[in-house]
Protein backbone atom coordinates (compact mmCIF):
# COMPACT_ATOMS: atom_id res chain seq x y z
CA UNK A 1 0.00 0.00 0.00
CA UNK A 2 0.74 3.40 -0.87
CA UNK A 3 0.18 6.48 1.21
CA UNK A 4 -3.42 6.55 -0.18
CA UNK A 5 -6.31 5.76 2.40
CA UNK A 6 -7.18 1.88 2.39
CA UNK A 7 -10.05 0.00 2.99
CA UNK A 8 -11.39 -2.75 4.92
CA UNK A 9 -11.31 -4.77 2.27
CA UNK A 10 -7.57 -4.49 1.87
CA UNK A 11 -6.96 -6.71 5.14
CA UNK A 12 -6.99 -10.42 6.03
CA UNK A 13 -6.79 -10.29 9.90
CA UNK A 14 -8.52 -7.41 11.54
CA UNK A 15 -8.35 -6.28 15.48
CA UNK A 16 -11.52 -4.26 16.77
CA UNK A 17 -10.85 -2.66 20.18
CA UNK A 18 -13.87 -1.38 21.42
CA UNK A 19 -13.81 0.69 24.52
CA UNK A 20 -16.16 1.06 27.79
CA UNK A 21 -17.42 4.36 27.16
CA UNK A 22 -18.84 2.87 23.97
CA UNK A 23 -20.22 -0.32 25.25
CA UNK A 24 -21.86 0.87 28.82
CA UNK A 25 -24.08 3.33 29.08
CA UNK A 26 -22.95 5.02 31.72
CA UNK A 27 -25.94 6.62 33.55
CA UNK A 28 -27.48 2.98 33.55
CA UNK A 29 -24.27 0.95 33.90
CA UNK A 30 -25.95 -1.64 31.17
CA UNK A 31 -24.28 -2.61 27.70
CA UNK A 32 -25.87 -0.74 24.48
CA UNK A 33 -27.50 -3.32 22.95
CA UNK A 34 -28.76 -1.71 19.85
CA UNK A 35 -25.04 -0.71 19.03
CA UNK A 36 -23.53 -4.00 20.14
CA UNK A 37 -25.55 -5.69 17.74
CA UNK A 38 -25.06 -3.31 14.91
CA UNK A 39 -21.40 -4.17 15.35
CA UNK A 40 -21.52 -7.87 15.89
CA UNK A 41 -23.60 -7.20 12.09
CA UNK A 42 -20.39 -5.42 10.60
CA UNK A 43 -18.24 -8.19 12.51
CA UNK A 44 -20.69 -10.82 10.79
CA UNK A 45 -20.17 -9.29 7.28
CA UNK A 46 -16.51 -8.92 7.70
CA UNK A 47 -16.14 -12.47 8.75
CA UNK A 48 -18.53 -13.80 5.89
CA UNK A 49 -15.83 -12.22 3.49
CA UNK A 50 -13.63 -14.22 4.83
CA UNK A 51 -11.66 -11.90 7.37
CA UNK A 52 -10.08 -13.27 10.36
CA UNK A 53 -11.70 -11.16 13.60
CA UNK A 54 -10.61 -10.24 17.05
CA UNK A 55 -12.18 -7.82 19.25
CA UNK A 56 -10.24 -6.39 22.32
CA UNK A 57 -13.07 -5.32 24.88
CA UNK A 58 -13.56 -3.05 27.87
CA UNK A 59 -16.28 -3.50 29.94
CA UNK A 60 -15.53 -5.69 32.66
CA UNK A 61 -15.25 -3.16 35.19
CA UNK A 62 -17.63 -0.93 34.07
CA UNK A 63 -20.46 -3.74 34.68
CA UNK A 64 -18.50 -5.55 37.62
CA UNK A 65 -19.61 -2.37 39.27
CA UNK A 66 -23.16 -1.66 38.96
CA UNK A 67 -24.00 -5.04 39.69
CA UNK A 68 -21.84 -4.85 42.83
CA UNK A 69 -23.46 -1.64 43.72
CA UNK A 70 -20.41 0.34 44.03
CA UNK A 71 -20.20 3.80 43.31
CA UNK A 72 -19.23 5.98 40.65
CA UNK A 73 -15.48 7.42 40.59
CA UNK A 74 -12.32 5.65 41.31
CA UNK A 75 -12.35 2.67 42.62
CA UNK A 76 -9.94 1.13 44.99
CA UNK A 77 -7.67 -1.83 43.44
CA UNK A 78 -9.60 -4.50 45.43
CA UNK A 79 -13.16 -3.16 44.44
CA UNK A 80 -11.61 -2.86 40.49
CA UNK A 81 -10.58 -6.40 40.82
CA UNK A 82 -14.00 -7.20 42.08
CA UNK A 83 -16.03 -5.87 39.84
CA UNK A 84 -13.64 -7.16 36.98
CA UNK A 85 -14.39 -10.33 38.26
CA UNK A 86 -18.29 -10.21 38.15
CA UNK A 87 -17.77 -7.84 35.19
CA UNK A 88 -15.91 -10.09 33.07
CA UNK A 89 -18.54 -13.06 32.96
CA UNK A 90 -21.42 -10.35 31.58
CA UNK A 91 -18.62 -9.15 29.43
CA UNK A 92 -18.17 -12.51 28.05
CA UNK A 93 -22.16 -13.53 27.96
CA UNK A 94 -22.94 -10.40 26.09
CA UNK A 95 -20.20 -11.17 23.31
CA UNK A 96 -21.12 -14.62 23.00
CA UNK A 97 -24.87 -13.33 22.75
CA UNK A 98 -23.89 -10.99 20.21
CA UNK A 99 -21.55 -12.90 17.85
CA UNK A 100 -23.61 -15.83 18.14
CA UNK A 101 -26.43 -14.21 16.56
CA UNK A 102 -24.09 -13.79 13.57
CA UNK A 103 -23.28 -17.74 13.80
CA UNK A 104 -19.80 -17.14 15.24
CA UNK A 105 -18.62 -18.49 18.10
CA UNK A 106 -16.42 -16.34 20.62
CA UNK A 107 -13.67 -17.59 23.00
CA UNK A 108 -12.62 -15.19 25.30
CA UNK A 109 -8.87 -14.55 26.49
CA UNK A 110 -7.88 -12.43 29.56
CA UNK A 111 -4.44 -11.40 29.17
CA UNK A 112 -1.54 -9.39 31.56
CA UNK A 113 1.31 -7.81 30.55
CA UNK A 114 3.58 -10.13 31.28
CA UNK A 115 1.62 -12.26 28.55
CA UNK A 116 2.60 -10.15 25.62
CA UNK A 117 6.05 -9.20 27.23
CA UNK A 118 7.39 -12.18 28.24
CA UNK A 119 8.41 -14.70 25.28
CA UNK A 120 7.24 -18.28 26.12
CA UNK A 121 3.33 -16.51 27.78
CA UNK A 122 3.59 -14.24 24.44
CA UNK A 123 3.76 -17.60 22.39
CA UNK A 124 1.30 -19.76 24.70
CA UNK A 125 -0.63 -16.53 23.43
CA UNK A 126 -0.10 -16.31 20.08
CA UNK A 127 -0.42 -20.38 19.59
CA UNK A 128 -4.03 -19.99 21.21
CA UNK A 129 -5.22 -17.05 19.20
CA UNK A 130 -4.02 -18.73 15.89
CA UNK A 131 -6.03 -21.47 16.67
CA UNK A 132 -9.38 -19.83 17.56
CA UNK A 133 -9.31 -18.10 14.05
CA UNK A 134 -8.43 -21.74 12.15
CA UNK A 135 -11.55 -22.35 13.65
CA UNK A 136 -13.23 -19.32 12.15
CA UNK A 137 -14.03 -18.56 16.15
CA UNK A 138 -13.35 -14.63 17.22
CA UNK A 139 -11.44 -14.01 20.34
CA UNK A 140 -12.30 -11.67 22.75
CA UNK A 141 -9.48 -10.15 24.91
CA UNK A 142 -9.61 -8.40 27.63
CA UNK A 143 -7.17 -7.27 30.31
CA UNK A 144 -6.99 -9.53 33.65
CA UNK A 145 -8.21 -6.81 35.58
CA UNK A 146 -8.60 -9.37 38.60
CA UNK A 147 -4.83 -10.13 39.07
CA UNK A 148 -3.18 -6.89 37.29
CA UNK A 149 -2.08 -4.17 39.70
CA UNK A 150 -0.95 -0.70 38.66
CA UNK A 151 2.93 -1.99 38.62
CA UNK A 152 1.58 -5.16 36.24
CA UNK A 153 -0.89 -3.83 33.48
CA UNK A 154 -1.26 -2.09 30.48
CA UNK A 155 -3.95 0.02 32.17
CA UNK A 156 -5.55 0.86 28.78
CA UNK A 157 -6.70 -1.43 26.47
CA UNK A 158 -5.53 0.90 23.41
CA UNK A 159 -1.39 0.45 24.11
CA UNK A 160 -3.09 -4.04 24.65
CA UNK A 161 -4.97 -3.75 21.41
CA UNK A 162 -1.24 -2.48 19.66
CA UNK A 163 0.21 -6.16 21.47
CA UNK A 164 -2.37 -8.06 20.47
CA UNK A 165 -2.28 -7.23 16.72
CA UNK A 166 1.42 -7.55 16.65
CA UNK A 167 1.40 -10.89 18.26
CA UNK A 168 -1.54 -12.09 16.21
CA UNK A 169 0.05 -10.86 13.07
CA UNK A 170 -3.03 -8.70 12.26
CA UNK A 171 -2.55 -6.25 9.41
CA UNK A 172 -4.81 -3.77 11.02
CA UNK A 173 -6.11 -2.35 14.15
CA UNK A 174 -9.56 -0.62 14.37
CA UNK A 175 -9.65 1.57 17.26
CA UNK A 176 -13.08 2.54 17.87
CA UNK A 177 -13.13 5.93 20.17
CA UNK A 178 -15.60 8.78 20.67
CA UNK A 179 -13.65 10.98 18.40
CA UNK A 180 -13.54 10.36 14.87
CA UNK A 181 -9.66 10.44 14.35
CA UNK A 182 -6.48 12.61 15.29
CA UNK A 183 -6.92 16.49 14.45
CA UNK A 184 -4.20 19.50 14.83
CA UNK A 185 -5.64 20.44 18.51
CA UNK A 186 -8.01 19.18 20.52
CA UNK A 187 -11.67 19.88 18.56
CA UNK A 188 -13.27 20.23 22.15
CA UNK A 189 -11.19 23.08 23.19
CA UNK A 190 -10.05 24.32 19.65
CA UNK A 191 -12.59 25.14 16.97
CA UNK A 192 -9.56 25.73 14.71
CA UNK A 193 -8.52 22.35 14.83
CA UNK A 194 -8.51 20.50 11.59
CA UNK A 195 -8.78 16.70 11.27
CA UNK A 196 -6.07 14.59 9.69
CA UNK A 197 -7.12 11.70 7.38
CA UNK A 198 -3.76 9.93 7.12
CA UNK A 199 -0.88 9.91 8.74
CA UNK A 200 2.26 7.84 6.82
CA UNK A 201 4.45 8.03 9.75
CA UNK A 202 3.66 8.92 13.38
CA UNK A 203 6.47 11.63 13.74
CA UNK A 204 7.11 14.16 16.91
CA UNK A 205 4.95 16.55 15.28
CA UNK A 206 2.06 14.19 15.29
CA UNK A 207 2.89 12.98 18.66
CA UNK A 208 2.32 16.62 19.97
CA UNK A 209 -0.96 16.82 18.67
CA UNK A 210 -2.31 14.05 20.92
CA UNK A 211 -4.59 15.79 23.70
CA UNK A 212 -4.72 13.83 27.13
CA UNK A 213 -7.79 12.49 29.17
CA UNK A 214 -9.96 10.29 28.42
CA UNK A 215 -14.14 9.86 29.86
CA UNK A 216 -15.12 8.62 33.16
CA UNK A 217 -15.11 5.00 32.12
CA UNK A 218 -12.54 4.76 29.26
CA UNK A 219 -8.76 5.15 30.87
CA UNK A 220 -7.28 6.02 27.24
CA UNK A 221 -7.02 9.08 25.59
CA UNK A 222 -5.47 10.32 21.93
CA UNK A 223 -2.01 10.40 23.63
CA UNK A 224 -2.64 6.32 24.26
CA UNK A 225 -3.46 6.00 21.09
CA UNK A 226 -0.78 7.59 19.17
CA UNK A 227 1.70 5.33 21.41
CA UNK A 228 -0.67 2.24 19.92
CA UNK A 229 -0.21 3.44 16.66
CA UNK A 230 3.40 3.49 17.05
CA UNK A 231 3.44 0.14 18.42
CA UNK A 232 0.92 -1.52 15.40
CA UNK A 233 3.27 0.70 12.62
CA UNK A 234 6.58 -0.86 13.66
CA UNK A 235 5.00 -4.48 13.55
CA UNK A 236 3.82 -4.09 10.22
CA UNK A 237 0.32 -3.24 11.33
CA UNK A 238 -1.87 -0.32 9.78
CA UNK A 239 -4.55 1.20 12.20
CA UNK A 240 -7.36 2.93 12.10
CA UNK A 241 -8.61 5.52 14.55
CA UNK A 242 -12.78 6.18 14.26
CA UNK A 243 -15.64 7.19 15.88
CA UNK A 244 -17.97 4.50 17.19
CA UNK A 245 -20.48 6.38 18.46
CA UNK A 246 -23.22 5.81 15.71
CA UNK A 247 -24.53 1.99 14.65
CA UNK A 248 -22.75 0.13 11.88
CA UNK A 249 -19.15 1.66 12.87
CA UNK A 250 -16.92 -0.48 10.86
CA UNK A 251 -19.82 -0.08 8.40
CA UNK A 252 -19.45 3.45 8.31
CA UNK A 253 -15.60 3.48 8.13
CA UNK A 254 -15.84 0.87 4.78
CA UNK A 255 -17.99 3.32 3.34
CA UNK A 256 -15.61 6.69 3.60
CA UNK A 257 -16.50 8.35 7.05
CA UNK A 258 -14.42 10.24 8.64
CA UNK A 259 -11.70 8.81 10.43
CA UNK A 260 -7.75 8.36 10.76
CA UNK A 261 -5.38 6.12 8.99
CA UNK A 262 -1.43 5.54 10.19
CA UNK A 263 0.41 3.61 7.86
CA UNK A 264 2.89 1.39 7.61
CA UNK A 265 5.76 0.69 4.84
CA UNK A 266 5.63 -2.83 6.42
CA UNK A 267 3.83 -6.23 6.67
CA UNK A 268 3.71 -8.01 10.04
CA UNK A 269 5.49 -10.41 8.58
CA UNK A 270 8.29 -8.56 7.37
CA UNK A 271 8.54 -7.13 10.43
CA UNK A 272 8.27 -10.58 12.65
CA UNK A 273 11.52 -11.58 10.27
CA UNK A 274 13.60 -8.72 10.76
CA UNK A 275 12.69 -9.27 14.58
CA UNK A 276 14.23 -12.06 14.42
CA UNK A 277 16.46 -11.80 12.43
CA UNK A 278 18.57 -9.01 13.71
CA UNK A 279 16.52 -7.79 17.16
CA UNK A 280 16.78 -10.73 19.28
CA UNK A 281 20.31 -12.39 20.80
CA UNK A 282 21.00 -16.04 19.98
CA UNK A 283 20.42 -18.60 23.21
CA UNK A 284 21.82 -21.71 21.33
CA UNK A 285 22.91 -23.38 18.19
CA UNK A 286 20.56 -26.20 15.57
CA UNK A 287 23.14 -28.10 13.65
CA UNK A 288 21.27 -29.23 10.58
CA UNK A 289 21.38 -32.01 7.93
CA UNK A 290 22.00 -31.45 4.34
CA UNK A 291 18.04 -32.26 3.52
CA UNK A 292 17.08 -30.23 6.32
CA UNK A 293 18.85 -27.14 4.89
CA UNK A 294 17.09 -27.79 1.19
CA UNK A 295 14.21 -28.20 2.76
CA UNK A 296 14.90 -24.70 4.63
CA UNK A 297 15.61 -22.97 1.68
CA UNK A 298 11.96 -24.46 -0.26
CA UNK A 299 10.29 -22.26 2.62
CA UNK A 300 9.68 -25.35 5.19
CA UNK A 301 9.64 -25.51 8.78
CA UNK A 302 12.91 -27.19 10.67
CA UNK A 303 11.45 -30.71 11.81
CA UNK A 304 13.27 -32.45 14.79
CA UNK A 305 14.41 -35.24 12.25
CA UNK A 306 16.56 -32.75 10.68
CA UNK A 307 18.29 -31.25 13.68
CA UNK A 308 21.85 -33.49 14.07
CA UNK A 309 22.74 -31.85 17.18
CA UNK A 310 22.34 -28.60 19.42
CA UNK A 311 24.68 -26.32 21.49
CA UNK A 312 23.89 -23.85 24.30
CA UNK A 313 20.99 -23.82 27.04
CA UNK A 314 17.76 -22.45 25.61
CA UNK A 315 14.34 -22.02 26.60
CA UNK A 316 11.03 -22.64 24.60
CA UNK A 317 10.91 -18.82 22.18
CA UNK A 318 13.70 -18.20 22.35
CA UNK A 319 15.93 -17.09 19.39
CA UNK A 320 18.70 -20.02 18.31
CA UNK A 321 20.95 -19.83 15.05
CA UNK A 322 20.82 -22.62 12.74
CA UNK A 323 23.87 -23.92 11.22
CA UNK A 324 24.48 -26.60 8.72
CA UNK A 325 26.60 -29.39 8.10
CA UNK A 326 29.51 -27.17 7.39
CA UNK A 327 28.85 -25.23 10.01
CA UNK A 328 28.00 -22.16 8.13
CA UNK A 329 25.01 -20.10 8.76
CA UNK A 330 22.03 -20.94 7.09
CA UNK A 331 19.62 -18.50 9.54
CA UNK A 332 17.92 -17.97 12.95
CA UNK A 333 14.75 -18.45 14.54
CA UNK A 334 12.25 -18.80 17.29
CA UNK A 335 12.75 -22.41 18.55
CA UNK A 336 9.49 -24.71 20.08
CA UNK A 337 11.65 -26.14 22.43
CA UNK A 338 13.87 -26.46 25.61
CA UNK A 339 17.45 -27.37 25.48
CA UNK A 340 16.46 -30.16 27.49
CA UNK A 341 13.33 -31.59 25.38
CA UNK A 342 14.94 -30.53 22.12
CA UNK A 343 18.33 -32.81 22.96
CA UNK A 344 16.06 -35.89 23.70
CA UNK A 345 13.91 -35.32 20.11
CA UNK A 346 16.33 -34.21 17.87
CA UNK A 347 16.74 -36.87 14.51
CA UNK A 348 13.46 -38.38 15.59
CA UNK A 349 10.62 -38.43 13.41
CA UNK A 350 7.30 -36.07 14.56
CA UNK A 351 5.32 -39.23 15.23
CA UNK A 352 7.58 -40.26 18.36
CA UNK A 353 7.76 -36.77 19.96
CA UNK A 354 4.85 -38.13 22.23
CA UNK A 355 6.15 -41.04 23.21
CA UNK A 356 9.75 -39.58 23.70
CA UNK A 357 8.75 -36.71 25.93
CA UNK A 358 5.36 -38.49 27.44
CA UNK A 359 3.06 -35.19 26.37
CA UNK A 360 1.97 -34.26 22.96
CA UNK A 361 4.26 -31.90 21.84
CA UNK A 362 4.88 -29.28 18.33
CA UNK A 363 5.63 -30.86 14.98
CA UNK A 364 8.33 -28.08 14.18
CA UNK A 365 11.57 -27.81 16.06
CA UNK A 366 11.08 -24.13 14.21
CA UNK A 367 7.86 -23.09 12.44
CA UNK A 368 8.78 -21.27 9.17
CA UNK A 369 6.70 -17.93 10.44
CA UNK A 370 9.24 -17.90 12.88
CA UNK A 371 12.68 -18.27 11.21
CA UNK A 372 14.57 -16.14 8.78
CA UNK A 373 16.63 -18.45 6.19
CA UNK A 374 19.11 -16.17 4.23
CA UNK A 375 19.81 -17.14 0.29
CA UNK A 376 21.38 -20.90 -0.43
């Protein structure tokens, strides 16, 4: 893509964060209904055409604590964790409700920090996401407001959308706001403000245009999502920044209304690659087999079968060279694997990986999304 503006229909994997402000009606403390099911209708279309869906939701708290009876304002952590936890089982119904009214099923994921910063959680992750969407299910992620504390969380689910579409691989992030995009100033306080459709790179400039604050029930504000955009951009990811106060949102954005596009020179996975490839310090060493290598270099993954030996102390995600039989460098990837279970499998076929290690375990010593092989 060039800097013009895209469309919907330019993109395979799609995340829709939706925020609290949005999907509670504040004075009530109930979920919008009408506008929840115009969306799961635009989420229905989208995944009719073939797209691959996931929404990131707020919500939790905001309906933990009517139900609880707690009062408006800040909360303390204890009561937030509270009402997360009766919250997030309404949150959940109400999706399900939703989606399933489109035929799709939902599986929700509650997520931490530490499960998009840390490598083997962020694969765990990324494995179980995958998975829902070969199923043609839609996950639903929220953050684990029940066990996060202020030192542990994202605290906005704009900055967790950004992780979640890198991880996923998604090519774009919708984030669906009460303002209808980035402008020069803040519109409320500046009627001289002037919307921006596009932005091909999120420089200093537009980073000082990002006004702070956020409603009574949404904890993000433009500044969170400018630091979202810049974490979707460097993954590859394209985003989308739109108003979702009227029905039919990502209905409205397919057909031209306003909103704000920051591109990306990318693809996630071009990005993923040089990740890996040049980001990330080696833990250990695959010594390959001549038809491993070929098979390498055809765009395979690295079975165990063709791994002849290993070096170095590793743990499952982490990054590992691979070397062939001449000991020359043939690339480097994300490896499935501990040192430990990876010694005991290695020139074994897949079939035996179960009874070698007593527990199902992954076909590829390296999946091919996660390796970079340089030219034979």
């Amino acid at each position: 893509m060039t800097d013009r503006i895209p469309a919907l229909s330019d993109f395979r994997r799609i995340v829709i964060k939706v925020g609290s402000a949005l999907l509670v009606d504040s004075s009530r403390g109930k979920v919008r209904l009408a506008w929840l099911t115009s969306l799961a209708e635009d989420i229905g279309a989208l995944h009719r055409a073939g797209k691959e869906i996931m929404v990131v939701s707020s919500g939790a708290i905001a309906l933990g604590r009517t139900v609880l009876g707690l009062p408006k304002g800040p909360l303390k952590l204890e009561d937030s964790q509270a009402a997360a936890a009766v919250g997030q089982i309404a949150l959940a119904r109400t999706w399900a409700t939703a989606l399933g009214h489109e035929d799709i099923t939902a599986g929700q994921i509650l997520l931490t920090l530490g499960d998009t910063e840390e490598r083997r959680r962020y694969l765990n992750a990324r494995s179980t996401l995958g998975r829902l969407m070969e199923h043609r299910a839609v996950p639903v992620i929220n953050e684990n407001d029940t066990v996060a504390t202020s030192e542990i969380r994202y605290g906005d689910n704009d900055r967790l959308a950004a992780r979640v579409a890198t991880m996923a691989s998604a090519d774009l992030l919708v984030l669906l706001s009460d303002i209808d995009g980035l402008y020069t100033a803040p519109p409320a306080t500046n009627p001289e403000a002037e919307h921006i459709p596009v932005v091909p790179r999120i420089s200093a400039e537009i980073e000082g245009m990002a006004g702070a604050a956020g409603s009574e029930l949404s904890r993000g504000g433009m500044r969170t999502k400018i630091e979202a955009g810049k974490i979707a951009t460097a993954a590859g990811t394209h985003m989308v920044i739109a108003s979702g106060h009227g029905k039919n949102p990502l209905r409205t954005i397919a057909e031209g209304g306003r909103c704000t596009w920051f591109l990306t020179g990318a693809t996630p996975a071009r990005a993923r690659k040089a990740w890996i490839g040049g980001a990330l310090e080696p833990r250990g060493v695959l010594h390959l087999d001549a038809g491993a290598v070929a098979a390498l270099h055809r765009g395979a993954s690295l079975l165990p079968a063709g791994v002849s030996r290993i070096e170095g102390a590793f743990e499952r995600g982490d990054a590992v060279l691979m070397r062939g039989p001449d000991g020359a460098e043939i690339g480097r990837g994300l490896v499935a694997y501990d040192s430990d279970h990876a010694e005991r499998i290695i020139r074994r076929s897949t079939a035996e990986i179960e009874t070698i290690l007593g527990v199902p375990g992954r076909a590829e010593m390296v999946h091919r999304d996660d390796m970079v092989v340089g030219a034979p």
